[in-house]
C-alpha atoms as a PDB file:
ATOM      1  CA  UNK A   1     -70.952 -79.766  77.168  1.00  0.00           C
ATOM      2  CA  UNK A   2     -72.999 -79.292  74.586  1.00  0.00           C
ATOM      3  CA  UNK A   3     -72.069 -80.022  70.191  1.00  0.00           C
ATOM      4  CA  UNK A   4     -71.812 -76.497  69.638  1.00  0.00           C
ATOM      5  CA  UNK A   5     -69.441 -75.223  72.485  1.00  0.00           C
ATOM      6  CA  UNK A   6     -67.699 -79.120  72.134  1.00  0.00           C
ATOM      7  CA  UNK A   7     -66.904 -77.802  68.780  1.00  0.00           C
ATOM      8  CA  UNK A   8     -65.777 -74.687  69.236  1.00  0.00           C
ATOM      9  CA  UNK A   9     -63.677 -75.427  71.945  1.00  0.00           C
ATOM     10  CA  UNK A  10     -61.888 -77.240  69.681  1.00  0.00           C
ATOM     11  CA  UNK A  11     -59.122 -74.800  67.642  1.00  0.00           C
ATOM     12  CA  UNK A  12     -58.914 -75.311  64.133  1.00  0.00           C
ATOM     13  CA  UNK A  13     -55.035 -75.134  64.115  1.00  0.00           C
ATOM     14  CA  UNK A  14     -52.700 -74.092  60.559  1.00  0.00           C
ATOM     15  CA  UNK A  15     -52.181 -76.846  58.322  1.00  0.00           C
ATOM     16  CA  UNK A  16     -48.956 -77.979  59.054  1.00  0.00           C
ATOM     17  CA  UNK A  17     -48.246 -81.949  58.426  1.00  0.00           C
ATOM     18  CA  UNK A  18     -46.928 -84.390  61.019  1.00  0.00           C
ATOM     19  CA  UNK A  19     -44.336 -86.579  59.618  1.00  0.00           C
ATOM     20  CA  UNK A  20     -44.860 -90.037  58.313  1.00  0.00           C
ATOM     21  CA  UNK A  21     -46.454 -92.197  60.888  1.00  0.00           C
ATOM     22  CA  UNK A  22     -43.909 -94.887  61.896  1.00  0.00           C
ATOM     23  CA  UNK A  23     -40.725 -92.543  61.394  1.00  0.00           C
ATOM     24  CA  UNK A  24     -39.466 -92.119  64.438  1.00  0.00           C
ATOM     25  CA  UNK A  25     -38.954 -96.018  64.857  1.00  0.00           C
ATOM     26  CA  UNK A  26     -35.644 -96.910  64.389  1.00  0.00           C
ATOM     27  CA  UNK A  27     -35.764-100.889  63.850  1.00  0.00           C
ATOM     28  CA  UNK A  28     -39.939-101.285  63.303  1.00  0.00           C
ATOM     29  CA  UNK A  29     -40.596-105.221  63.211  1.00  0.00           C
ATOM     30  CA  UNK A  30     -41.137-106.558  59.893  1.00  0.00           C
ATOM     31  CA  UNK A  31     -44.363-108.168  60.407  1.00  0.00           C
ATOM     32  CA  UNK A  32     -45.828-104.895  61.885  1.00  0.00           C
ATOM     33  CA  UNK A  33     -49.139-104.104  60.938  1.00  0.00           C
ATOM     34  CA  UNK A  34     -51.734-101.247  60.576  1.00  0.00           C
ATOM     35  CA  UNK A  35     -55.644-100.827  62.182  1.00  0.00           C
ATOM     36  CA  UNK A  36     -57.895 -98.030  61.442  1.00  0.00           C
ATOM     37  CA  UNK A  37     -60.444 -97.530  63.809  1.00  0.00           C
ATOM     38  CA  UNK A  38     -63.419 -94.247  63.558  1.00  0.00           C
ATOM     39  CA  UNK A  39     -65.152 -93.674  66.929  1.00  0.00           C
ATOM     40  CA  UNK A  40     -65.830 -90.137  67.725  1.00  0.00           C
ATOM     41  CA  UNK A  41     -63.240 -87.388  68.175  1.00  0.00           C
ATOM     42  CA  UNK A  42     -59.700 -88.449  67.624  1.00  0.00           C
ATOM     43  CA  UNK A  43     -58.115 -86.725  70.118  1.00  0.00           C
ATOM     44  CA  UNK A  44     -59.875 -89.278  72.675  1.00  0.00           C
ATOM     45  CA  UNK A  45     -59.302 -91.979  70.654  1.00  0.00           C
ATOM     46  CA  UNK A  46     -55.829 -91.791  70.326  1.00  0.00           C
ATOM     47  CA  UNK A  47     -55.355 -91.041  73.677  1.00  0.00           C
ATOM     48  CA  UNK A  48     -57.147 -94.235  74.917  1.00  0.00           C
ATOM     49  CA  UNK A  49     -55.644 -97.024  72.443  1.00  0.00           C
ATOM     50  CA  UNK A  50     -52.260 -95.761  74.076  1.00  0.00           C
ATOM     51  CA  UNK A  51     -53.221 -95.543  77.578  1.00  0.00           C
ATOM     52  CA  UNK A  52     -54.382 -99.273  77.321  1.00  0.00           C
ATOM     53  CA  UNK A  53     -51.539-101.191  74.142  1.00  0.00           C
ATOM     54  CA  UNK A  54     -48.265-100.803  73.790  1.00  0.00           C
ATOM     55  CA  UNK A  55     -47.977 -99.496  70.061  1.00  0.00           C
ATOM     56  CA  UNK A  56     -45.598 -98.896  67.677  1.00  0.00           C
ATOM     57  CA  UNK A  57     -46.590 -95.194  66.735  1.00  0.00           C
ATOM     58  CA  UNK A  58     -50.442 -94.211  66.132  1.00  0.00           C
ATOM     59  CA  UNK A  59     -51.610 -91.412  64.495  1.00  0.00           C
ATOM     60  CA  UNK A  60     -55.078 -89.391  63.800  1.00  0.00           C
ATOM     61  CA  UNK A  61     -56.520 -88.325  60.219  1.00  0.00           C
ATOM     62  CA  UNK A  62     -58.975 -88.547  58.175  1.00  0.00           C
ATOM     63  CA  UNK A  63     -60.873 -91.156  56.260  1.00  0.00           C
ATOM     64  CA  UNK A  64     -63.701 -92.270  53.839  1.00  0.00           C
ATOM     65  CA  UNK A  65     -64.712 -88.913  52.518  1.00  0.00           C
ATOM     66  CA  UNK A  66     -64.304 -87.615  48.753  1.00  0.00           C
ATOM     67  CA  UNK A  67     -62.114 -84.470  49.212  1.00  0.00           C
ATOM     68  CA  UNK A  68     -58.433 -84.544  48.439  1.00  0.00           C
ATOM     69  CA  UNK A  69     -56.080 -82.961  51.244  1.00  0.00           C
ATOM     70  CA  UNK A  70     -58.862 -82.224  53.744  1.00  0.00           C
ATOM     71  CA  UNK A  71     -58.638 -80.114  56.054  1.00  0.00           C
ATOM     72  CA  UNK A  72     -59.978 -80.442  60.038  1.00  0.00           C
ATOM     73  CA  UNK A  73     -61.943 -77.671  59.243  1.00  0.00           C
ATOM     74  CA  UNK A  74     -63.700 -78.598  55.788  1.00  0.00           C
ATOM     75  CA  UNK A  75     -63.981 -82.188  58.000  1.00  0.00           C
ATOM     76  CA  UNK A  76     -65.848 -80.471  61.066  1.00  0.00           C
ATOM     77  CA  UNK A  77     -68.424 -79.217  58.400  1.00  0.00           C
ATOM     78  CA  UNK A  78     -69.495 -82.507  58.006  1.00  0.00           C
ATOM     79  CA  UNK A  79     -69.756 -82.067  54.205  1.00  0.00           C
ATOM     80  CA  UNK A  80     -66.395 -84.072  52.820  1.00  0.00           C
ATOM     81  CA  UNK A  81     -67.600 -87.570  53.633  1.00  0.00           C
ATOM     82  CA  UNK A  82     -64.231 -88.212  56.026  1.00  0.00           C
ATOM     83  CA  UNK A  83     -64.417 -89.979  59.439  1.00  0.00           C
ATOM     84  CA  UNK A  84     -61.838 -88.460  62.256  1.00  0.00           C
ATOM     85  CA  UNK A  85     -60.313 -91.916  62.553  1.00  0.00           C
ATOM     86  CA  UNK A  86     -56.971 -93.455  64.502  1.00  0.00           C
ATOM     87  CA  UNK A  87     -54.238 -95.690  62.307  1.00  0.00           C
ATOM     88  CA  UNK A  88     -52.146 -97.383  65.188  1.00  0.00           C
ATOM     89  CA  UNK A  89     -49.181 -99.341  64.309  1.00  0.00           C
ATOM     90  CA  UNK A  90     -48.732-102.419  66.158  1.00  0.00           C
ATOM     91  CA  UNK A  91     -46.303-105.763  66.458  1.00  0.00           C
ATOM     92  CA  UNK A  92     -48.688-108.788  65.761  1.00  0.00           C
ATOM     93  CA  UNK A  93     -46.299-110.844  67.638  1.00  0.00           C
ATOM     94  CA  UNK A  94     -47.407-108.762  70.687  1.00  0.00           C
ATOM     95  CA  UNK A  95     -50.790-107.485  70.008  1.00  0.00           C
ATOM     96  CA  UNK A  96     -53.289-109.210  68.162  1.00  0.00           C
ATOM     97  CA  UNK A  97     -55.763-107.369  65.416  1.00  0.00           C
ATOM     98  CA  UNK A  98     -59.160-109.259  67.289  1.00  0.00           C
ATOM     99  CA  UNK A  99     -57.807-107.487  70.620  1.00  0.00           C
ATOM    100  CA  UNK A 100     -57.533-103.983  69.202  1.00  0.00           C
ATOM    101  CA  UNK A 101     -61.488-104.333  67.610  1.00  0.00           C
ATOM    102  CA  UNK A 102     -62.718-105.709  70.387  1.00  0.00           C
ATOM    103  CA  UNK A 103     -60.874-103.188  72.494  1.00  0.00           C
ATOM    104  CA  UNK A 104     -62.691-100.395  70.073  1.00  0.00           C
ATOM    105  CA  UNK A 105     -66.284-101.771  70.815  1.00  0.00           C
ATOM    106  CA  UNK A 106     -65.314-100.959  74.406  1.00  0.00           C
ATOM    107  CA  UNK A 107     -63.890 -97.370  74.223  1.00  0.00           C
ATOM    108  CA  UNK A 108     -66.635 -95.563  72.356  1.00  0.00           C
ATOM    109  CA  UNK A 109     -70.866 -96.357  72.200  1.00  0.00           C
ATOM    110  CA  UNK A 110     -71.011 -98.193  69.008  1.00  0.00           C
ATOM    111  CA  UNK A 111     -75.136 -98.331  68.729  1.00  0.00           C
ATOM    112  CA  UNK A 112     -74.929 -94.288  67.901  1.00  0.00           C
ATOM    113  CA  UNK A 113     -75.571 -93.221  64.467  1.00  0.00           C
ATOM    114  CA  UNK A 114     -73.079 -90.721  63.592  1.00  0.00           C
ATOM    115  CA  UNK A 115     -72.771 -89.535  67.138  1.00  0.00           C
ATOM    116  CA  UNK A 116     -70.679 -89.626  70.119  1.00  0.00           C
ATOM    117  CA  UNK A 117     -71.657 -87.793  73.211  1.00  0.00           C
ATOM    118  CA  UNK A 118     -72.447 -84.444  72.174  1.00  0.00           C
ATOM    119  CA  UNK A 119     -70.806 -84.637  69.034  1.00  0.00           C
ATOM    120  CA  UNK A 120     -72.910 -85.047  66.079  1.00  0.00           C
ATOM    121  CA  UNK A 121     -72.246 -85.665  62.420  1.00  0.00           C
ATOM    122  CA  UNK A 122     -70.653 -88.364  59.852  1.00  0.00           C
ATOM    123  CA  UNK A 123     -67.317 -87.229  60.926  1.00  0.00           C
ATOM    124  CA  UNK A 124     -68.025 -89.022  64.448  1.00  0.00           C
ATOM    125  CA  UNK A 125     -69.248 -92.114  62.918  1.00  0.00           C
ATOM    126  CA  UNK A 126     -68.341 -95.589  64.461  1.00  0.00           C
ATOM    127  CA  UNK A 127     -66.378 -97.885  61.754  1.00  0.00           C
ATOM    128  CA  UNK A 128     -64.094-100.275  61.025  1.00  0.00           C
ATOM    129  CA  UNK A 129     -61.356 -99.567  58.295  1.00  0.00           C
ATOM    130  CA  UNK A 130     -59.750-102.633  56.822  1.00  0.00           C
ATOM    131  CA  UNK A 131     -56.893-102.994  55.113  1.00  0.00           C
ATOM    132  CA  UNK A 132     -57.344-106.874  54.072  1.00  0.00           C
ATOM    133  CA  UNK A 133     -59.661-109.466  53.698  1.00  0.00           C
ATOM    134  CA  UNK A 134     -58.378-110.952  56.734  1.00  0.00           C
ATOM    135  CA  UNK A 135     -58.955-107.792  58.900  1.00  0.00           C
ATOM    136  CA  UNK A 136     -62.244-107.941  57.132  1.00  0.00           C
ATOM    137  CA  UNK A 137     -62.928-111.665  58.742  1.00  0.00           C
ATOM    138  CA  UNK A 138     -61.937-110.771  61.749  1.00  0.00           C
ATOM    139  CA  UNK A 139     -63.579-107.394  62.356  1.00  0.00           C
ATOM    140  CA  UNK A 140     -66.903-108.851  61.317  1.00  0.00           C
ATOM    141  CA  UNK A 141     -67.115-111.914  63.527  1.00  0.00           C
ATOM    142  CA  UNK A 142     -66.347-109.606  66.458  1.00  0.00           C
ATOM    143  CA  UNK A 143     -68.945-107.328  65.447  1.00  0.00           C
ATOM    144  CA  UNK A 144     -71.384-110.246  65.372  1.00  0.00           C
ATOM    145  CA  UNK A 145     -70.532-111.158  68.858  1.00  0.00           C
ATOM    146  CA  UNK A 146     -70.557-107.690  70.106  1.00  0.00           C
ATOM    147  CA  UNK A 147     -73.896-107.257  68.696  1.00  0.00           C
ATOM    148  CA  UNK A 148     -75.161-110.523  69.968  1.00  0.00           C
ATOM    149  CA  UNK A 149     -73.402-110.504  73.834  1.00  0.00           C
ATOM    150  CA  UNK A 150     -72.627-106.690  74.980  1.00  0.00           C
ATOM    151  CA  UNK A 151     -75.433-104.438  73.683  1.00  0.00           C
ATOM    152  CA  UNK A 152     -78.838-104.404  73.751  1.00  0.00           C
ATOM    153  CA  UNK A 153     -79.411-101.676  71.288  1.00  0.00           C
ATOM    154  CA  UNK A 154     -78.576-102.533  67.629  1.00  0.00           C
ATOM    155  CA  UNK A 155     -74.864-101.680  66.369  1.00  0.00           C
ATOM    156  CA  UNK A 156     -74.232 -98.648  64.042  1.00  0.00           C
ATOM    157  CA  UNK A 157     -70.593 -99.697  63.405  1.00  0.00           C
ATOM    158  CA  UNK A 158     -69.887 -99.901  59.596  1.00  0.00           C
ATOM    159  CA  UNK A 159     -67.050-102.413  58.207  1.00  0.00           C
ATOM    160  CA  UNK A 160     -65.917-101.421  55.154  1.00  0.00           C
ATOM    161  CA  UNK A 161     -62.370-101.356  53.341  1.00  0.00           C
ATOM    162  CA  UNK A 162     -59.665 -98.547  54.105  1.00  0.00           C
ATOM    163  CA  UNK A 163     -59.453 -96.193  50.991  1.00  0.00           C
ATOM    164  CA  UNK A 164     -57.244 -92.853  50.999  1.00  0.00           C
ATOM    165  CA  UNK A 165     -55.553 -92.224  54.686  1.00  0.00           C
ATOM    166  CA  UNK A 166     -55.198 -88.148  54.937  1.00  0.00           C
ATOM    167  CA  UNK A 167     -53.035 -87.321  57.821  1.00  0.00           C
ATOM    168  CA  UNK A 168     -54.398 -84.629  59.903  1.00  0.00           C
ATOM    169  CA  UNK A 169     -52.740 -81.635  61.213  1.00  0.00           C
ATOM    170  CA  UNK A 170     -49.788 -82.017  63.729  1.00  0.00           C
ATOM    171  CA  UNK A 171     -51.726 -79.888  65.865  1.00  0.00           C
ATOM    172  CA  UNK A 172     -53.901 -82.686  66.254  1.00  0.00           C
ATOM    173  CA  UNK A 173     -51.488 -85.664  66.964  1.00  0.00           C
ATOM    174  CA  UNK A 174     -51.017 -86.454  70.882  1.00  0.00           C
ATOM    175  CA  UNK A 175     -53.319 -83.686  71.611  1.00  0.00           C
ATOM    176  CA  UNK A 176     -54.406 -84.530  75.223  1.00  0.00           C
ATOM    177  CA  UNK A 177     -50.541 -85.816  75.554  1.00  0.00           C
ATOM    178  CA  UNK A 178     -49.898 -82.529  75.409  1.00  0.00           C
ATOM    179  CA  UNK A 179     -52.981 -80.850  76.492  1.00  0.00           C
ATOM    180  CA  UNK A 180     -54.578 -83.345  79.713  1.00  0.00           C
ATOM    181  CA  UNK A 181     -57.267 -80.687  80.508  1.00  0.00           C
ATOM    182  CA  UNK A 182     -58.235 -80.335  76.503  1.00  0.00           C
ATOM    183  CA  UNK A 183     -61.664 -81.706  75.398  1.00  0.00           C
ATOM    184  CA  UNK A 184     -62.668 -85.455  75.714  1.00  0.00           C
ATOM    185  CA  UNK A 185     -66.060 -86.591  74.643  1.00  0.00           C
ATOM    186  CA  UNK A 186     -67.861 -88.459  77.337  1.00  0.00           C
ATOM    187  CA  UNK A 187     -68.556 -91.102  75.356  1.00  0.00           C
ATOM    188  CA  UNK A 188     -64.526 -92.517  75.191  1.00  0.00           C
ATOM    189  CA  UNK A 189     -64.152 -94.829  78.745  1.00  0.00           C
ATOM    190  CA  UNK A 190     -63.679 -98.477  78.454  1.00  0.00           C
ATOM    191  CA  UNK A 191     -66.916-100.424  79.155  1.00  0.00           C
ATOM    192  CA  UNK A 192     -66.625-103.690  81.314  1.00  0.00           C
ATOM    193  CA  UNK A 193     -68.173-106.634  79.776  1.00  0.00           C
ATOM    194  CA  UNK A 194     -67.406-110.391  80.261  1.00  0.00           C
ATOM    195  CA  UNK A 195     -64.668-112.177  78.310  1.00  0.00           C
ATOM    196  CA  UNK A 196     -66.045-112.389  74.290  1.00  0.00           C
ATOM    197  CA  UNK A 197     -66.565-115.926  73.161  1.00  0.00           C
ATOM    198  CA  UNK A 198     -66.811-115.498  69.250  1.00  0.00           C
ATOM    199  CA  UNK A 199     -66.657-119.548  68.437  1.00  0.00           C
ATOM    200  CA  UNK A 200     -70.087-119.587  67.376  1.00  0.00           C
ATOM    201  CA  UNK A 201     -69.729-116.309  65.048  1.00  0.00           C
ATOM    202  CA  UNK A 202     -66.593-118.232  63.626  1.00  0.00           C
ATOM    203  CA  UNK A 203     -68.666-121.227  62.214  1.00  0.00           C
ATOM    204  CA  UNK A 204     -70.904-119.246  60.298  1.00  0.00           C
END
C-alpha cells in the first residue's frame, strides 16, 4: 500500500476523548507501572503489545511534539513534533520493563528514520519514552545490545524522557479490536532473534 492511500485509508474520526487510561480497573496493583513506546502507527502497536503481554489497560496518543491538545489530524501533518506512541500499563510483579523494550525492538524495524513501512514522517518515529532514570538505564543497555546482536543496519531509536502524554481520540483506542480487516503497517510482526544477553552492556 503505498504512504498516501496508507494515509488516507485511515479516517480522521471527531475528537471525542477516551476515558482515563487505567479506569476501568477495579483493584489496579499498587506497584503498577507505565511504558511508552513510539514505533509506527498506533493502531498496530497497540494491537501487538496485547496480542503478546497480559496488561493492565494500554492506550494510544500522542507524544513529544509542541502543540497543546493535538489532534490526529494536525499529528498526520507531521508539523506538531508528536510521535503516535502506546502507554501500556503493566504489573511489574508479572511483566518486567527490560521485556516490554526488548519486546518493542522486535515488533517494529527500529534502523528506519522516521519511517515504518510505507508510512513516512516524525509521527512514525521509533523511540523510547521514559518516565525515570531507571527506565532510562534500562532502555539504553537494551538498545546497546540490540544494536550490537540483532541488526546489522545502525539503530534510529531515540531514548529520551516522557514529557506531556495527549490522549488520542477514542476512535483510535482498540482500533483493529474492533476493526481486524482495518490498516496494519507491514512493518509491525515480531522478528525472531536469539535470547538477548545484555551482561556486557551492563558493565559499561
Amino acid at each position: 500500500m503505498s504512504f498516501l492511500k496508507s494515509l488516507f485509508s485511515r479516517p480522521f474520526a471527531a475528537m471525542t476523548s477516551p476515558p482515563p487510561i487505567g479506569s476501568s480497573l477495579t483493584n489496579p496493583p499498587a506497584t503498577t507501572e507505565k511504558a511508552i513506546f513510539a514505533a509506527g502507527c498506533f493502531w498496530g502497536v497497540e494491537h501487538i503489545f496485547r496480542a503478546n503481554f497480559s496488561l493492565l489497560d494500554a492506550r494510544v496518543g500522542y507524544i513529544g511534539g509542541d502543540m497543546t491538545h493535538p489532534s490526529y489530524r494536525a499529528v498526520c501533518s507531521g508539523t506538531t513534533g508528536h510521535a503516535e506512541a502506546v502507554m501500556l500499563l503493566y504489573d511489574p510483579k508479572q511483566i518486567r520493563y527490560r521485556q516490554l523494550v526488548e519486546f518493542f525492538f522486535r515488533m517494529h524495524d527500529p534502523t528506519t528514520e522516521n519511517r515504518q513501512g510505507a508510512d513516512v514522517g516524525s509521527q512514525y518515529r521509533s523511540a523510547i519514552f521514559t518516565v525515570d532514570s531507571e527506565q532510562e538505564d534500562v532502555a539504553n543497555t537494551v538498545l546497546n545490545a540490540v544494536d550490537k546482536h540483532w541488526y546489522k543496519e545502525r539503530l534510529a531509536t531515540k531514548v529520551v524522557p516522557a514529557g506531556q502524554w495527549w490522549d488520542a481520540e477514542t476512535y483510535h483506542q482498540l482500533y483493529l479490536e474492533k476493526n481486524p480487516s482495518g490498516y496494519q503497517c507491514a512493518a509491525h510482526y515480531v522478528r525472531k532473534f536469539p535470547p538477548l544477553n545484555t551482561e556486557e552492556e551492563e558493565k559499561l
